[in-house]
N, C-alpha and C. Protein backbone atom coordinates (compact mmCIF):
# COMPACT_ATOMS: atom_id res chain seq x y z
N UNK A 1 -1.21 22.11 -56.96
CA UNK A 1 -0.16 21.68 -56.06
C UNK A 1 -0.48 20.29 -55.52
N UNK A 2 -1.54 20.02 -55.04
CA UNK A 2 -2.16 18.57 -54.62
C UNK A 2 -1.70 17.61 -55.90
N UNK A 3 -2.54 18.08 -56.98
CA UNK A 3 -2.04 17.00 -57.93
C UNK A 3 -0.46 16.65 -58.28
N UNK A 4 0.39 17.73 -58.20
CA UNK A 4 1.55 17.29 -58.24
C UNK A 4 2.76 16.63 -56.76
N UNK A 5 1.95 16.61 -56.20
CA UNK A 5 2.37 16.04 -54.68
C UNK A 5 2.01 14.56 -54.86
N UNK A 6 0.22 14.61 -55.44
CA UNK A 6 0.34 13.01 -55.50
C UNK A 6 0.48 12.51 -56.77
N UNK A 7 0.82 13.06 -58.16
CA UNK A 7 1.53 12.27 -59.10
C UNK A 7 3.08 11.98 -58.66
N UNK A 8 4.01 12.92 -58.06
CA UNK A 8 5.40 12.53 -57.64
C UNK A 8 5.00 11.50 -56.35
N UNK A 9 3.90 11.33 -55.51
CA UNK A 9 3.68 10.50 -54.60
C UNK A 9 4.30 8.62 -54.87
N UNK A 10 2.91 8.55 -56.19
CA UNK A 10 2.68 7.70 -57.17
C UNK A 10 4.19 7.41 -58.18
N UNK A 11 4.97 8.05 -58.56
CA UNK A 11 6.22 8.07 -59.40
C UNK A 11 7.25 7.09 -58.36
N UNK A 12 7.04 8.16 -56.96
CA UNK A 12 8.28 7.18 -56.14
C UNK A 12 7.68 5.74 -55.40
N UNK A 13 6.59 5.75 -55.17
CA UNK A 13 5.69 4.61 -55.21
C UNK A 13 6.07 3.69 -56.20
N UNK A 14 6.29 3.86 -57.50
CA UNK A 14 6.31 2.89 -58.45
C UNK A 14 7.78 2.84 -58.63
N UNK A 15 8.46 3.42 -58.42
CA UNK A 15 10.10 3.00 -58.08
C UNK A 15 10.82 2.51 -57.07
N UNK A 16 9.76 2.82 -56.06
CA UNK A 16 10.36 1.54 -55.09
C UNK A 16 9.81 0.81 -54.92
N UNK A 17 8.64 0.36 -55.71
CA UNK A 17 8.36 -1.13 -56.01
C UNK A 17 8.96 -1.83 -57.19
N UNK A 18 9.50 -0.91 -57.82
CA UNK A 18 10.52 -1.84 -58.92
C UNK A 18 11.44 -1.91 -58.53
N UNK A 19 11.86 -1.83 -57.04
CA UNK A 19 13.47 -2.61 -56.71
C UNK A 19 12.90 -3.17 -55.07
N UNK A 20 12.09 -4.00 -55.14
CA UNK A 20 11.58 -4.79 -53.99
C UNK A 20 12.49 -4.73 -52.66
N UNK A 21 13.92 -5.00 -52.81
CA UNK A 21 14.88 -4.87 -52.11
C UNK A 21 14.71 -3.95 -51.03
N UNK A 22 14.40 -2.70 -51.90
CA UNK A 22 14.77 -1.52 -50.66
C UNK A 22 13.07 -1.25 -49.94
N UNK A 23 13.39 -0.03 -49.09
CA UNK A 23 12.56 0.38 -48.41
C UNK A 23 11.35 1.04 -48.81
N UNK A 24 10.12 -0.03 -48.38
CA UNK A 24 8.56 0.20 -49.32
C UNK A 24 7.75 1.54 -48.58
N UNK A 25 7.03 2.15 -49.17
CA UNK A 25 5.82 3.04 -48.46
C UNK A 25 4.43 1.54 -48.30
N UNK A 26 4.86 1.89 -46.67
CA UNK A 26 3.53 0.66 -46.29
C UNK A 26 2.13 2.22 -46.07
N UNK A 27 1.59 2.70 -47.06
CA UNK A 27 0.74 3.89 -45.99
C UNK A 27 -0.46 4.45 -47.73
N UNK A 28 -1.22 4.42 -48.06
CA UNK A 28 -1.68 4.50 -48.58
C UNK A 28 -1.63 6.03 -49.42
N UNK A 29 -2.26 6.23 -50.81
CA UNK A 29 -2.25 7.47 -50.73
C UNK A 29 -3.45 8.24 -50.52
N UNK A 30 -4.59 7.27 -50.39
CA UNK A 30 -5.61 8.21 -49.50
C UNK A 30 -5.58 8.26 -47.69
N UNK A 31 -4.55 7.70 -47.11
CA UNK A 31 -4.36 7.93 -45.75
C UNK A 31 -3.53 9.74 -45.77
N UNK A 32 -2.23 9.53 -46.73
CA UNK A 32 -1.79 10.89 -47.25
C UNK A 32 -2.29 11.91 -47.31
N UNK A 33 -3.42 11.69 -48.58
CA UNK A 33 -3.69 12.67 -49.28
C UNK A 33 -5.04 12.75 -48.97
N UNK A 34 -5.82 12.19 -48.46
CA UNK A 34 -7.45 12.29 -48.04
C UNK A 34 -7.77 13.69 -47.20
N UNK A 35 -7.31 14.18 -46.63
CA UNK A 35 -7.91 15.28 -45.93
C UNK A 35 -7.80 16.39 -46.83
N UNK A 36 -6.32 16.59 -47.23
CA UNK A 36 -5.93 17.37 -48.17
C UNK A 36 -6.97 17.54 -49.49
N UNK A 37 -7.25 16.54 -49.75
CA UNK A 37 -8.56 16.34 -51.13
C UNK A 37 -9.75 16.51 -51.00
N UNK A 38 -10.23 16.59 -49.40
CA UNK A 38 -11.34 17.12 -48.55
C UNK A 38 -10.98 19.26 -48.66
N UNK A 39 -9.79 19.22 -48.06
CA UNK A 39 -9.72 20.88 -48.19
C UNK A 39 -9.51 21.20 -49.63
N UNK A 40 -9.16 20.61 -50.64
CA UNK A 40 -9.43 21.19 -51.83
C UNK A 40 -10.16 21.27 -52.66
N UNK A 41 -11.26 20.57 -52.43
CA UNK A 41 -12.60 20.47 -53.05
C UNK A 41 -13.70 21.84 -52.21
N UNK A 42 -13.08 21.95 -51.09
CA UNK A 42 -13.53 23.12 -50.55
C UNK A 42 -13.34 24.84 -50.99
N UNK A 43 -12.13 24.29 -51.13
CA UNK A 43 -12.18 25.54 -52.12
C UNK A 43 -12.96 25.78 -53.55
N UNK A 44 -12.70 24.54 -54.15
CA UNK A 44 -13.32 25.06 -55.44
C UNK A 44 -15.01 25.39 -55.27
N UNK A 45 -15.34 24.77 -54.29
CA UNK A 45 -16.57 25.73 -53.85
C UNK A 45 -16.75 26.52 -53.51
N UNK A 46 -15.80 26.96 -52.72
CA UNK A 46 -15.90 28.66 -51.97
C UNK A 46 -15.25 29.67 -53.58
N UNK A 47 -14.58 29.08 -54.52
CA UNK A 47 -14.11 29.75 -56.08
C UNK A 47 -15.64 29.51 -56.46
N UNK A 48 -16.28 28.88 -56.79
CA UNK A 48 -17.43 28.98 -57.50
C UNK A 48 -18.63 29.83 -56.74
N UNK A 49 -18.74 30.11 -55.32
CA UNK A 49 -19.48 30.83 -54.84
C UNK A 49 -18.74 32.09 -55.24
N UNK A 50 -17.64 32.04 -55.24
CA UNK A 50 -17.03 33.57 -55.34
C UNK A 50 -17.26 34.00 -56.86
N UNK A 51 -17.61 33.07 -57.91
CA UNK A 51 -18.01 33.38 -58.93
C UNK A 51 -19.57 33.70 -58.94
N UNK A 52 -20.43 33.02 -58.15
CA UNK A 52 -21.52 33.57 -58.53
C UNK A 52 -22.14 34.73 -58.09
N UNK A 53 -21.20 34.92 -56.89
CA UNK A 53 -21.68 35.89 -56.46
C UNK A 53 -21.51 37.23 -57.45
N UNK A 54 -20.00 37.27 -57.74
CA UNK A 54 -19.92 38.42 -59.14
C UNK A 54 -20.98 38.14 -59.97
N UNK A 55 -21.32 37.16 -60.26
CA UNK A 55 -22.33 37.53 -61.42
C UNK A 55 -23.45 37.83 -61.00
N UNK A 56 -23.76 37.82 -59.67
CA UNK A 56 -25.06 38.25 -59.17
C UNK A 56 -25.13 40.02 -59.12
N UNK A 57 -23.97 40.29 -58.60
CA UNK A 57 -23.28 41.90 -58.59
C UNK A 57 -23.38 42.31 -59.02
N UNK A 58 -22.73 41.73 -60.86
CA UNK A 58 -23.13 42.43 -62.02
C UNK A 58 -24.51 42.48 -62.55
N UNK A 59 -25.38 41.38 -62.42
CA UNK A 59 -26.64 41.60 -62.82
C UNK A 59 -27.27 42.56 -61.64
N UNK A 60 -27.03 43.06 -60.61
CA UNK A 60 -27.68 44.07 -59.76
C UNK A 60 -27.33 45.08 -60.11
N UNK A 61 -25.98 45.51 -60.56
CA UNK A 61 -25.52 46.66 -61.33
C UNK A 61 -26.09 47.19 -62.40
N UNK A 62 -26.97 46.25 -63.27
CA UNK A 62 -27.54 46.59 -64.65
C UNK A 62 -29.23 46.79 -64.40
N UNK A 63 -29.19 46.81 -62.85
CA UNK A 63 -31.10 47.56 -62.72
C UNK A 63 -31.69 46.96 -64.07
N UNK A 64 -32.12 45.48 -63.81
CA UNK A 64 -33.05 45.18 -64.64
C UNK A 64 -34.31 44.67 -63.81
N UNK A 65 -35.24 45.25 -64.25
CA UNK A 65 -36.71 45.15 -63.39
C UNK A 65 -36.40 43.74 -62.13
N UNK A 66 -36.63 42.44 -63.54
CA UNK A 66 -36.91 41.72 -63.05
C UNK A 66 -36.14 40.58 -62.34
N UNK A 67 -34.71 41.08 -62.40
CA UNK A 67 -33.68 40.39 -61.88
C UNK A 67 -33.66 41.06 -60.56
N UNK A 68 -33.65 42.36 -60.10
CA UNK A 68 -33.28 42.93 -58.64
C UNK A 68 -34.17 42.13 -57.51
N UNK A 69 -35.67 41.62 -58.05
CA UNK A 69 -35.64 40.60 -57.04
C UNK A 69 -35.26 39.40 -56.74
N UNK A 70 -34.66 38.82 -57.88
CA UNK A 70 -33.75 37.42 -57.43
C UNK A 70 -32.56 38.06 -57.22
N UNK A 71 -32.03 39.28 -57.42
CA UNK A 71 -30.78 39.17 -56.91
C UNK A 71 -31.08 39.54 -55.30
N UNK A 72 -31.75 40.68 -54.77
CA UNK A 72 -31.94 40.50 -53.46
C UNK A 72 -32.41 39.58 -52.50
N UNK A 73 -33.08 38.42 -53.60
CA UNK A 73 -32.95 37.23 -52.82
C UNK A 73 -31.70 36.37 -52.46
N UNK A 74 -30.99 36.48 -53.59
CA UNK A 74 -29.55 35.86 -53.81
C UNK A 74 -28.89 36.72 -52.47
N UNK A 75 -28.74 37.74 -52.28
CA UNK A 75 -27.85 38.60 -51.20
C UNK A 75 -28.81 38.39 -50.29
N UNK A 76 -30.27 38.11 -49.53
CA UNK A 76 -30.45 37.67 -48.45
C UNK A 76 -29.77 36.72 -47.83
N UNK A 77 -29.91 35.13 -48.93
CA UNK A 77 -29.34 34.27 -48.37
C UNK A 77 -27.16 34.23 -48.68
N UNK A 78 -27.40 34.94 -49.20
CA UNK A 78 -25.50 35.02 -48.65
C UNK A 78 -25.37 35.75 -47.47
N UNK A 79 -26.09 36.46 -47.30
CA UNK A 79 -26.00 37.55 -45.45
C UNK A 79 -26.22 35.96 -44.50
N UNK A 80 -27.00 35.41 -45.04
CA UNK A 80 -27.54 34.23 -44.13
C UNK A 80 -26.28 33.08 -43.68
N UNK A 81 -26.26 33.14 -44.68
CA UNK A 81 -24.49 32.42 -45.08
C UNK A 81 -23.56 33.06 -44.46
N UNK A 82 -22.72 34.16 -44.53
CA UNK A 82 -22.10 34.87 -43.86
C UNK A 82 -22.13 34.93 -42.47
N UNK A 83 -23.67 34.97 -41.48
CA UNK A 83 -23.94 34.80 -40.59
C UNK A 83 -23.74 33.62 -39.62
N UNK A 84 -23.43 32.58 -40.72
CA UNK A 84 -23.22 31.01 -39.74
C UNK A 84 -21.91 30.93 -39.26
N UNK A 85 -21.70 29.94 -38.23
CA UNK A 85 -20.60 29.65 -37.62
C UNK A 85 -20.14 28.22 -38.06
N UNK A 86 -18.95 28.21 -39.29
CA UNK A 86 -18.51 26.93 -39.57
C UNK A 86 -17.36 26.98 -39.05
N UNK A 87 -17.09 25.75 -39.13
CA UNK A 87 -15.58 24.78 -38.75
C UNK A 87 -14.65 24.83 -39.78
């Protein structure tokens, strides 16, 4: 959705600079779109934690000797994680 907000951003950007005449966007598109590109990069981190964590799940599910202690290390520090207070 971001990307198509700022490719149509960019489209009418470049059409109303091909008729100078009318009324310009004086405002950048990282004044726009900068925070927005801050919260969506956030997600794809909180998607990739949410991926590893399944795969940590599944390798705890398959009781293999020597994985249950990196995975209970892995689930210490997500309790640890879980435990903080972010913004």
């Amino acid at each position: 959705l971001n990307e198509a907000y700022q490719a149509q951003f960019r489209r009418t950007k470049a059409d109303l600079e091909a008729n100078p005449r009318g009324r310009q966007f004086d405002m950048s598109e990282a004044q726009v779109f900068g925070e927005l590109d801050v919260f969506c990069r956030r997600l794809l981190k909180l998607l990739d934690l949410f991926s590893t964590v399944h795969q940590f799940r599944r390798l705890q599910a398959e009781r293999i000797d020597v994985m249950l202690e990196l995975c209970a290390a892995f689930f210490a520090l997500l309790d640890e994680l879980r435990g903080r207070r972010l913004d």
